[in-house]
PDB file of N, CA and C in Angstrom:
ATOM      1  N   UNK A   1       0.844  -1.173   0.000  1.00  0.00           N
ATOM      2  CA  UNK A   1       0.000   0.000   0.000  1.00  0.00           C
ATOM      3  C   UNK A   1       0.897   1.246   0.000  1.00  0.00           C
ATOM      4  N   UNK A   2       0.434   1.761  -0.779  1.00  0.00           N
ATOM      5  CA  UNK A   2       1.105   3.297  -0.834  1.00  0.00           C
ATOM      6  C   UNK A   2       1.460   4.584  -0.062  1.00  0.00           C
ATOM      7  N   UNK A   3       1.926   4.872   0.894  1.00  0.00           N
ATOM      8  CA  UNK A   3       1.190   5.882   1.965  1.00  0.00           C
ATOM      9  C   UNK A   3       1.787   7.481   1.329  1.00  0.00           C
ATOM     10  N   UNK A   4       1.373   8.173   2.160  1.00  0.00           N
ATOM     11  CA  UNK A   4       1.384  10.005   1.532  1.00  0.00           C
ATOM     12  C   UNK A   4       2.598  10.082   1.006  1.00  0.00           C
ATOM     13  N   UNK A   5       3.646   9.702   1.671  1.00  0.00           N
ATOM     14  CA  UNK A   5       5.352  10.158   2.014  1.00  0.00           C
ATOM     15  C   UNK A   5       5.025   9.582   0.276  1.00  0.00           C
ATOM     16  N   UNK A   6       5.176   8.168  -0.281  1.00  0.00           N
ATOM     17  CA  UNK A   6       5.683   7.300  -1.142  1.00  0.00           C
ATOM     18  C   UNK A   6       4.600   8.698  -2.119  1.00  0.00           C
ATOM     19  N   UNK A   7       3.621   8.956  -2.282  1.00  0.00           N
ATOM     20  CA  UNK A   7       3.148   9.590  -3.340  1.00  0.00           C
ATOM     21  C   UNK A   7       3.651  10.843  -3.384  1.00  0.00           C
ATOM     22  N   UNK A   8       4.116  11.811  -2.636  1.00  0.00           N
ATOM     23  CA  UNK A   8       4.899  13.047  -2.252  1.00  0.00           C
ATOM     24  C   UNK A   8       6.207  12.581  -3.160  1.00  0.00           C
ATOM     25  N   UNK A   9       6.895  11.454  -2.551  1.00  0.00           N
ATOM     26  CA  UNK A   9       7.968  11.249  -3.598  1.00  0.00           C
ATOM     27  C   UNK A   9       8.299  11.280  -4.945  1.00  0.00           C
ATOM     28  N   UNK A  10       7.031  10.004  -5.539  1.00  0.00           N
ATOM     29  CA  UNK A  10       7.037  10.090  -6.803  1.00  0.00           C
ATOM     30  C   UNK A  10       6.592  11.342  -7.623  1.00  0.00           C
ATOM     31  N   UNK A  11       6.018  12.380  -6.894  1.00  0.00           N
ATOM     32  CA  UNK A  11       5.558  13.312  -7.328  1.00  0.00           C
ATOM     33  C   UNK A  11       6.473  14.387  -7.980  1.00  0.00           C
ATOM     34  N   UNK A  12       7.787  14.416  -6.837  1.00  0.00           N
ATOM     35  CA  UNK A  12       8.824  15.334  -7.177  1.00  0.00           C
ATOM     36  C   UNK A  12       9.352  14.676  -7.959  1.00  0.00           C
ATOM     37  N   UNK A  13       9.328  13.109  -7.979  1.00  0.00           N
ATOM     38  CA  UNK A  13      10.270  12.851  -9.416  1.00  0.00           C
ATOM     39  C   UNK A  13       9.944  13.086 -10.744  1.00  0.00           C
ATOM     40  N   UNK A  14       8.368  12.763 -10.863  1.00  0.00           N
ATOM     41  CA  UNK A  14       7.341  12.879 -12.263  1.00  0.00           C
ATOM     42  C   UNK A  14       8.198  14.598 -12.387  1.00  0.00           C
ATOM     43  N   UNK A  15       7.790  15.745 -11.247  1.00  0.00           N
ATOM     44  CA  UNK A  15       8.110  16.966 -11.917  1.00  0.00           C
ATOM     45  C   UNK A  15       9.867  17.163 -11.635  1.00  0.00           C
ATOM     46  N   UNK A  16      11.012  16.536 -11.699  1.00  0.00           N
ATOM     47  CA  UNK A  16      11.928  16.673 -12.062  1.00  0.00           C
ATOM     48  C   UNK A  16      12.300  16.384 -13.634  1.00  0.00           C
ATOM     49  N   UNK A  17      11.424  15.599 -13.853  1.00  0.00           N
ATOM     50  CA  UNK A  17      11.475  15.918 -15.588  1.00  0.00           C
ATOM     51  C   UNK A  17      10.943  16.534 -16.067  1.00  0.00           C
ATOM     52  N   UNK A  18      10.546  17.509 -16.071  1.00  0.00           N
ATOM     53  CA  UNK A  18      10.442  18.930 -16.545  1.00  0.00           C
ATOM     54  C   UNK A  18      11.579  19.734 -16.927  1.00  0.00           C
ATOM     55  N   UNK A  19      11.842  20.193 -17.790  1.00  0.00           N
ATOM     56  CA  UNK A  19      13.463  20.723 -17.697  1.00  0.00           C
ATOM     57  C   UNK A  19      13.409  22.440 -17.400  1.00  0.00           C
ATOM     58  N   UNK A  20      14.267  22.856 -16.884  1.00  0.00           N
ATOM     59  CA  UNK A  20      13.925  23.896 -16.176  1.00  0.00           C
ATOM     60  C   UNK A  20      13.828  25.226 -17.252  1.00  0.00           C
ATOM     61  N   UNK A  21      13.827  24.921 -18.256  1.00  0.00           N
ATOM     62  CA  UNK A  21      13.442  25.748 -19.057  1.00  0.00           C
ATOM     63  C   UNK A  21      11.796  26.018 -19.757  1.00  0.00           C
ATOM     64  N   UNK A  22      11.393  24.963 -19.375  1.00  0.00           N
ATOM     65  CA  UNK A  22       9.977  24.566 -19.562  1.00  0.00           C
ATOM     66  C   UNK A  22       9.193  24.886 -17.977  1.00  0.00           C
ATOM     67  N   UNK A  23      10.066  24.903 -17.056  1.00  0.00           N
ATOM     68  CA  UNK A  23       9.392  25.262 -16.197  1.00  0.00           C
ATOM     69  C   UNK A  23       8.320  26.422 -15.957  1.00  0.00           C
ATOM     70  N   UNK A  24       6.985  26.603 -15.687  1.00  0.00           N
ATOM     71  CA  UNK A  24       6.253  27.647 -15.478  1.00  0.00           C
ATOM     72  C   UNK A  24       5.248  27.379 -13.741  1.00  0.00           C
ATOM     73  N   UNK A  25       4.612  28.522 -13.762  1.00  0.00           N
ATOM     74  CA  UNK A  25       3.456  27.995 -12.869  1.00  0.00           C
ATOM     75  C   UNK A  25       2.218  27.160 -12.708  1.00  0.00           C
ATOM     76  N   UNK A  26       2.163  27.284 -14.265  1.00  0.00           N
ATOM     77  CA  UNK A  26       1.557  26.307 -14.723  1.00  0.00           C
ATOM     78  C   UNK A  26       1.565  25.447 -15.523  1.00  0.00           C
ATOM     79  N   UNK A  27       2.937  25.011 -15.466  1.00  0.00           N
ATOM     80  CA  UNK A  27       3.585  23.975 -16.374  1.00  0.00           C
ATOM     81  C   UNK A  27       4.780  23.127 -15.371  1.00  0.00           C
ATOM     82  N   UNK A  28       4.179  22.287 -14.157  1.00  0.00           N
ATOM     83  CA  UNK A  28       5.190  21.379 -13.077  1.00  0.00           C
ATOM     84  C   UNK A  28       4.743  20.116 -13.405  1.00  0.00           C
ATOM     85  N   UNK A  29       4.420  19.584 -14.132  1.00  0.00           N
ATOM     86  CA  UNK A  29       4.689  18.155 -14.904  1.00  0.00           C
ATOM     87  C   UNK A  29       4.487  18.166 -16.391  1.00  0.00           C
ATOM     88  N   UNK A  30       5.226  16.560 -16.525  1.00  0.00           N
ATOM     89  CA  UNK A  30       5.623  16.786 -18.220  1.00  0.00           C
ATOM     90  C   UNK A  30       4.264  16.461 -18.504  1.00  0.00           C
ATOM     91  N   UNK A  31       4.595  15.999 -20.284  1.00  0.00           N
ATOM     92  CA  UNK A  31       3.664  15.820 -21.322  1.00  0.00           C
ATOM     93  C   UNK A  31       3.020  14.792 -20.647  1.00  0.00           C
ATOM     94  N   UNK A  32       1.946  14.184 -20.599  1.00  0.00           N
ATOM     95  CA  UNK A  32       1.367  12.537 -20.439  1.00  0.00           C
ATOM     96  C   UNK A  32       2.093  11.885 -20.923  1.00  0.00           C
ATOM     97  N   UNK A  33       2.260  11.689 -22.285  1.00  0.00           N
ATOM     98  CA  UNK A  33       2.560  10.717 -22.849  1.00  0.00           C
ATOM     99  C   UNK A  33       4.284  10.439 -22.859  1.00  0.00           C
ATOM    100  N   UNK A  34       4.935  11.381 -22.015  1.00  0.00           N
ATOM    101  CA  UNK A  34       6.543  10.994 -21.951  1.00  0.00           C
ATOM    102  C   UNK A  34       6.482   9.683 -21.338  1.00  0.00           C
ATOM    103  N   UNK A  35       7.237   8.916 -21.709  1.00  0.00           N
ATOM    104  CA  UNK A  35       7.950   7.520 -21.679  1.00  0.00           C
ATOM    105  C   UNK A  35       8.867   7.285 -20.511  1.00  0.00           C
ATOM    106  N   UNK A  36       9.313   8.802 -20.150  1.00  0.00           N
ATOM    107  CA  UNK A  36      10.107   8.999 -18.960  1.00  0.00           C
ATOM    108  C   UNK A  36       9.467   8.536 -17.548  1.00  0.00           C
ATOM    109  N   UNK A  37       8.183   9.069 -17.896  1.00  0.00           N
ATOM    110  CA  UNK A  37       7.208   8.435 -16.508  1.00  0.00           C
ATOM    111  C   UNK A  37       7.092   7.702 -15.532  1.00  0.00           C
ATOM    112  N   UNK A  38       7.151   6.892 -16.490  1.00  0.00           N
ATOM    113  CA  UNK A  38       6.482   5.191 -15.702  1.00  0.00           C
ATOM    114  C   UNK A  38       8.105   4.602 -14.968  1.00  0.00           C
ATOM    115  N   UNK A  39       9.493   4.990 -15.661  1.00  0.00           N
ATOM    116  CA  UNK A  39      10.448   4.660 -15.423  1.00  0.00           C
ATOM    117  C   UNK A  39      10.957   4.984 -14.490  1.00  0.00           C
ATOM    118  N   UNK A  40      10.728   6.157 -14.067  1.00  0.00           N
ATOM    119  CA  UNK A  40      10.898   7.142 -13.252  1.00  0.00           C
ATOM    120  C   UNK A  40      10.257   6.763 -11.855  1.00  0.00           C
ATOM    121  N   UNK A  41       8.825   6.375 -11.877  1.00  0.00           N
ATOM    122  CA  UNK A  41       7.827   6.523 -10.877  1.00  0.00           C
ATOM    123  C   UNK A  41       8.447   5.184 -10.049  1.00  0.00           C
ATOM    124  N   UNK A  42       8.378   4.212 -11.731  1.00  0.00           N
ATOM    125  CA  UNK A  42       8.536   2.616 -11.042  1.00  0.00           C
ATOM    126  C   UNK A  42       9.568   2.700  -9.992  1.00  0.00           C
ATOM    127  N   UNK A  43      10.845   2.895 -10.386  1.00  0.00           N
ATOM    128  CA  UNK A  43      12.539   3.226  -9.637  1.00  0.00           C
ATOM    129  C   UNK A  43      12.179   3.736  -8.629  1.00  0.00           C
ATOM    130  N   UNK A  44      11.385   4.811  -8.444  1.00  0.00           N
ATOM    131  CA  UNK A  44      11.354   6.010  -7.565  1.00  0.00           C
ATOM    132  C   UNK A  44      10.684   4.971  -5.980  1.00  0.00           C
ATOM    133  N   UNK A  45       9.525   4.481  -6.454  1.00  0.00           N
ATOM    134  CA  UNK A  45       8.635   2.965  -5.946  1.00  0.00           C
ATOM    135  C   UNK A  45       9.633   2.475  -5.283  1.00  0.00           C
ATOM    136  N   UNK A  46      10.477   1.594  -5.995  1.00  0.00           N
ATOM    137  CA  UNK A  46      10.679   0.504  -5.808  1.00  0.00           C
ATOM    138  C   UNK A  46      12.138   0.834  -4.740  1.00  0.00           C
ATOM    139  N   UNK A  47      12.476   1.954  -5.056  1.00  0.00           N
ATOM    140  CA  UNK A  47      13.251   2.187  -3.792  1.00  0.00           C
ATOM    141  C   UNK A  47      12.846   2.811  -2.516  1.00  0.00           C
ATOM    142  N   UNK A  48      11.415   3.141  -2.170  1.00  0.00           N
ATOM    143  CA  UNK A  48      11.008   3.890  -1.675  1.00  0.00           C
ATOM    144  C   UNK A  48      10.658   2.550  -0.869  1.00  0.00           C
ATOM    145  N   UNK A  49       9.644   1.438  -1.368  1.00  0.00           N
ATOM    146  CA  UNK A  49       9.663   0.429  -0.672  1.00  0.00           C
ATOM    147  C   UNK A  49      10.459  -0.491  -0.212  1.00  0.00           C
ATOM    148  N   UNK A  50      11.462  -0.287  -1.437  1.00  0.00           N
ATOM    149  CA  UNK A  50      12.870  -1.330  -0.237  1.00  0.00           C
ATOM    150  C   UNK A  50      13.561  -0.835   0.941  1.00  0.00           C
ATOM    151  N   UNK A  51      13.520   0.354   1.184  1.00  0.00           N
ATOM    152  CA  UNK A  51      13.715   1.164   2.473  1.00  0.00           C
ATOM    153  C   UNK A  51      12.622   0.527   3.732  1.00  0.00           C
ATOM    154  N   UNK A  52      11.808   0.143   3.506  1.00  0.00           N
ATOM    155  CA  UNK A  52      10.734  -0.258   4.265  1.00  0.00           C
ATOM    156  C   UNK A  52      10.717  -1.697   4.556  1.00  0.00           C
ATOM    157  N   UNK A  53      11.318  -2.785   4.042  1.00  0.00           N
ATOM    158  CA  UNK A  53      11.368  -3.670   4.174  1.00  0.00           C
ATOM    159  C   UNK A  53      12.599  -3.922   4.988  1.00  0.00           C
ATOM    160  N   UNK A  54      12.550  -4.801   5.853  1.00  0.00           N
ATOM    161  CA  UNK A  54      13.396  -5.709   7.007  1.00  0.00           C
ATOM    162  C   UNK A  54      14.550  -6.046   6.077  1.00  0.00           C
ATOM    163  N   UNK A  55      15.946  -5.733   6.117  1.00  0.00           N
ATOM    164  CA  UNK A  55      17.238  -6.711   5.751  1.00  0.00           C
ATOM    165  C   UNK A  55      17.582  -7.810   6.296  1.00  0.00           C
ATOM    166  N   UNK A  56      17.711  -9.281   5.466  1.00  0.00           N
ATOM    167  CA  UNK A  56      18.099 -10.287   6.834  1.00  0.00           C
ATOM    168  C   UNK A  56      19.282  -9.729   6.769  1.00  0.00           C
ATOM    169  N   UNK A  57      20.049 -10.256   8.247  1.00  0.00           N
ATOM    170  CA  UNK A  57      21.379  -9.971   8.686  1.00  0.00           C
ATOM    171  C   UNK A  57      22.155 -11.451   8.461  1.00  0.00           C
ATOM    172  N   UNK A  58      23.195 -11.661   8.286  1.00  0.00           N
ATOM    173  CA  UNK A  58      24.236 -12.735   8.656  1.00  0.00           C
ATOM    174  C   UNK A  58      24.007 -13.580   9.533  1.00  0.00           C
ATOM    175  N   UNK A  59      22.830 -13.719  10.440  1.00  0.00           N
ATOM    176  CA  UNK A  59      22.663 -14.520  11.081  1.00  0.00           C
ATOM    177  C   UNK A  59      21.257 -15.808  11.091  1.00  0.00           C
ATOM    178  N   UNK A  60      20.747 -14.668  10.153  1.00  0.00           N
ATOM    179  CA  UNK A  60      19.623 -15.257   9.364  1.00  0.00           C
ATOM    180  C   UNK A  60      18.454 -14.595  10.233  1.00  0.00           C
ATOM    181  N   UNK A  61      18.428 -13.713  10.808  1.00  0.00           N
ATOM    182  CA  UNK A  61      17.445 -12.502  11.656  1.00  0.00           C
ATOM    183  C   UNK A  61      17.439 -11.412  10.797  1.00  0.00           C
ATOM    184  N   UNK A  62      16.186 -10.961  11.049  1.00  0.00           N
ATOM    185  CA  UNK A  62      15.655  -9.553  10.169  1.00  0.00           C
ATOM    186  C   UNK A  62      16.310  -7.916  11.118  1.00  0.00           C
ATOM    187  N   UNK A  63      16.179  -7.390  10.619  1.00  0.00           N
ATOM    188  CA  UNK A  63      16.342  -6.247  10.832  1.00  0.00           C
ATOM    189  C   UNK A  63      15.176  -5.381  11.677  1.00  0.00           C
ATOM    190  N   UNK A  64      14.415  -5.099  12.887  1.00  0.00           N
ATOM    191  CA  UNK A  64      13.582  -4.829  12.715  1.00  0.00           C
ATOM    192  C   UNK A  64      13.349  -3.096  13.016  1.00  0.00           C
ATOM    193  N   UNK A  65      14.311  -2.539  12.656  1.00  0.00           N
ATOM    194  CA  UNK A  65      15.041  -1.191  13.139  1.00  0.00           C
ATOM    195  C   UNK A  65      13.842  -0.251  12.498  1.00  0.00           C
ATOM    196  N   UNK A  66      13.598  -0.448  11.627  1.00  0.00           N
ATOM    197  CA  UNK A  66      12.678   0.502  10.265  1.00  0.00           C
ATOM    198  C   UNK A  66      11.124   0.480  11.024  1.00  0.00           C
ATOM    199  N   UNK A  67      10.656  -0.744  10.953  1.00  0.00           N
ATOM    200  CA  UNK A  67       9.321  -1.412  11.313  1.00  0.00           C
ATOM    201  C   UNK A  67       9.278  -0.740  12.723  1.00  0.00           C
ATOM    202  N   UNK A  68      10.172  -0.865  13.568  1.00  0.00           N
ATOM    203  CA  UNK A  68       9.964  -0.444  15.358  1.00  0.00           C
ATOM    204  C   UNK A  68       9.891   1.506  14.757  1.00  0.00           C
ATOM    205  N   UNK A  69      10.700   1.817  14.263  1.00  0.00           N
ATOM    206  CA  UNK A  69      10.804   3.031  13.856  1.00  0.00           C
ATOM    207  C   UNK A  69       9.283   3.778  13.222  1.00  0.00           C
ATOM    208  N   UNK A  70       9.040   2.973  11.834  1.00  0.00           N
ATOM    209  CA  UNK A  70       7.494   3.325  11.843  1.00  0.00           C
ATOM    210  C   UNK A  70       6.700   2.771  12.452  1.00  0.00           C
ATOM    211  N   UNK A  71       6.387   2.484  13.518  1.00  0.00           N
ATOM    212  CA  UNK A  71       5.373   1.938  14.809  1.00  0.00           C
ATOM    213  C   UNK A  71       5.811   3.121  15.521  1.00  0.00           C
ATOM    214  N   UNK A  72       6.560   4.305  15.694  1.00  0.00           N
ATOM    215  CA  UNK A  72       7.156   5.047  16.530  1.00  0.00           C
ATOM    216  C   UNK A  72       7.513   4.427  18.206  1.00  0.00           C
ATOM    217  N   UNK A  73       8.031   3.163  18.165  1.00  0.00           N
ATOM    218  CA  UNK A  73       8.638   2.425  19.042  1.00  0.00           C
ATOM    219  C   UNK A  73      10.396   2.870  19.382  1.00  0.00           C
ATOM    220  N   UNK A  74      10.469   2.709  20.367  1.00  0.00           N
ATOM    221  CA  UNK A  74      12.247   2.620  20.537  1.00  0.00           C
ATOM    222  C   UNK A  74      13.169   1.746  21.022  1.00  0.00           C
ATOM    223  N   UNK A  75      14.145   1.091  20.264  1.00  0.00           N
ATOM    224  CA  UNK A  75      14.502   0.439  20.330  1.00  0.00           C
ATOM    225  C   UNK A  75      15.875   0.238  21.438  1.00  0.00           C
TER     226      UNK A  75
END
């Protein structure tokens, strides 16, 4: 599931392709149909959620540093 932060993200990435010459007030995302998009968003995703997921460690135990962290727990 997606939460605010992860759509805030992809958001600044969609309008980092904009090139700053095209930039206006009413011109902060590209064309629809750029190709750049989806490439962009996916990457942007997919690192946004691997931050969120548990690392096993070397011992064959998870990580649970992130998870206690968003529960606002302390470890």
């Amino acid at each position: 599931m997606l939460d605010e932060q992860m759509l805030i993200t992809a958001s600044y990435a969609i309008a980092s392709l904009v090139e700053e010459t095209h930039m206006k007030e009413d011109n902060v995302i590209p064309k629809v149909n750029d190709p750049r998009i989806c490439r962009i968003v996916t990457q942007t995703l997919k690192e946004a959620i691997g931050n969120l997921i548990p690392k096993p460690l070397k011992d064959g135990t998870e990580t649970r540093q992130l998870n206690e962290q968003h529960a606002g727990k302390k470890g």
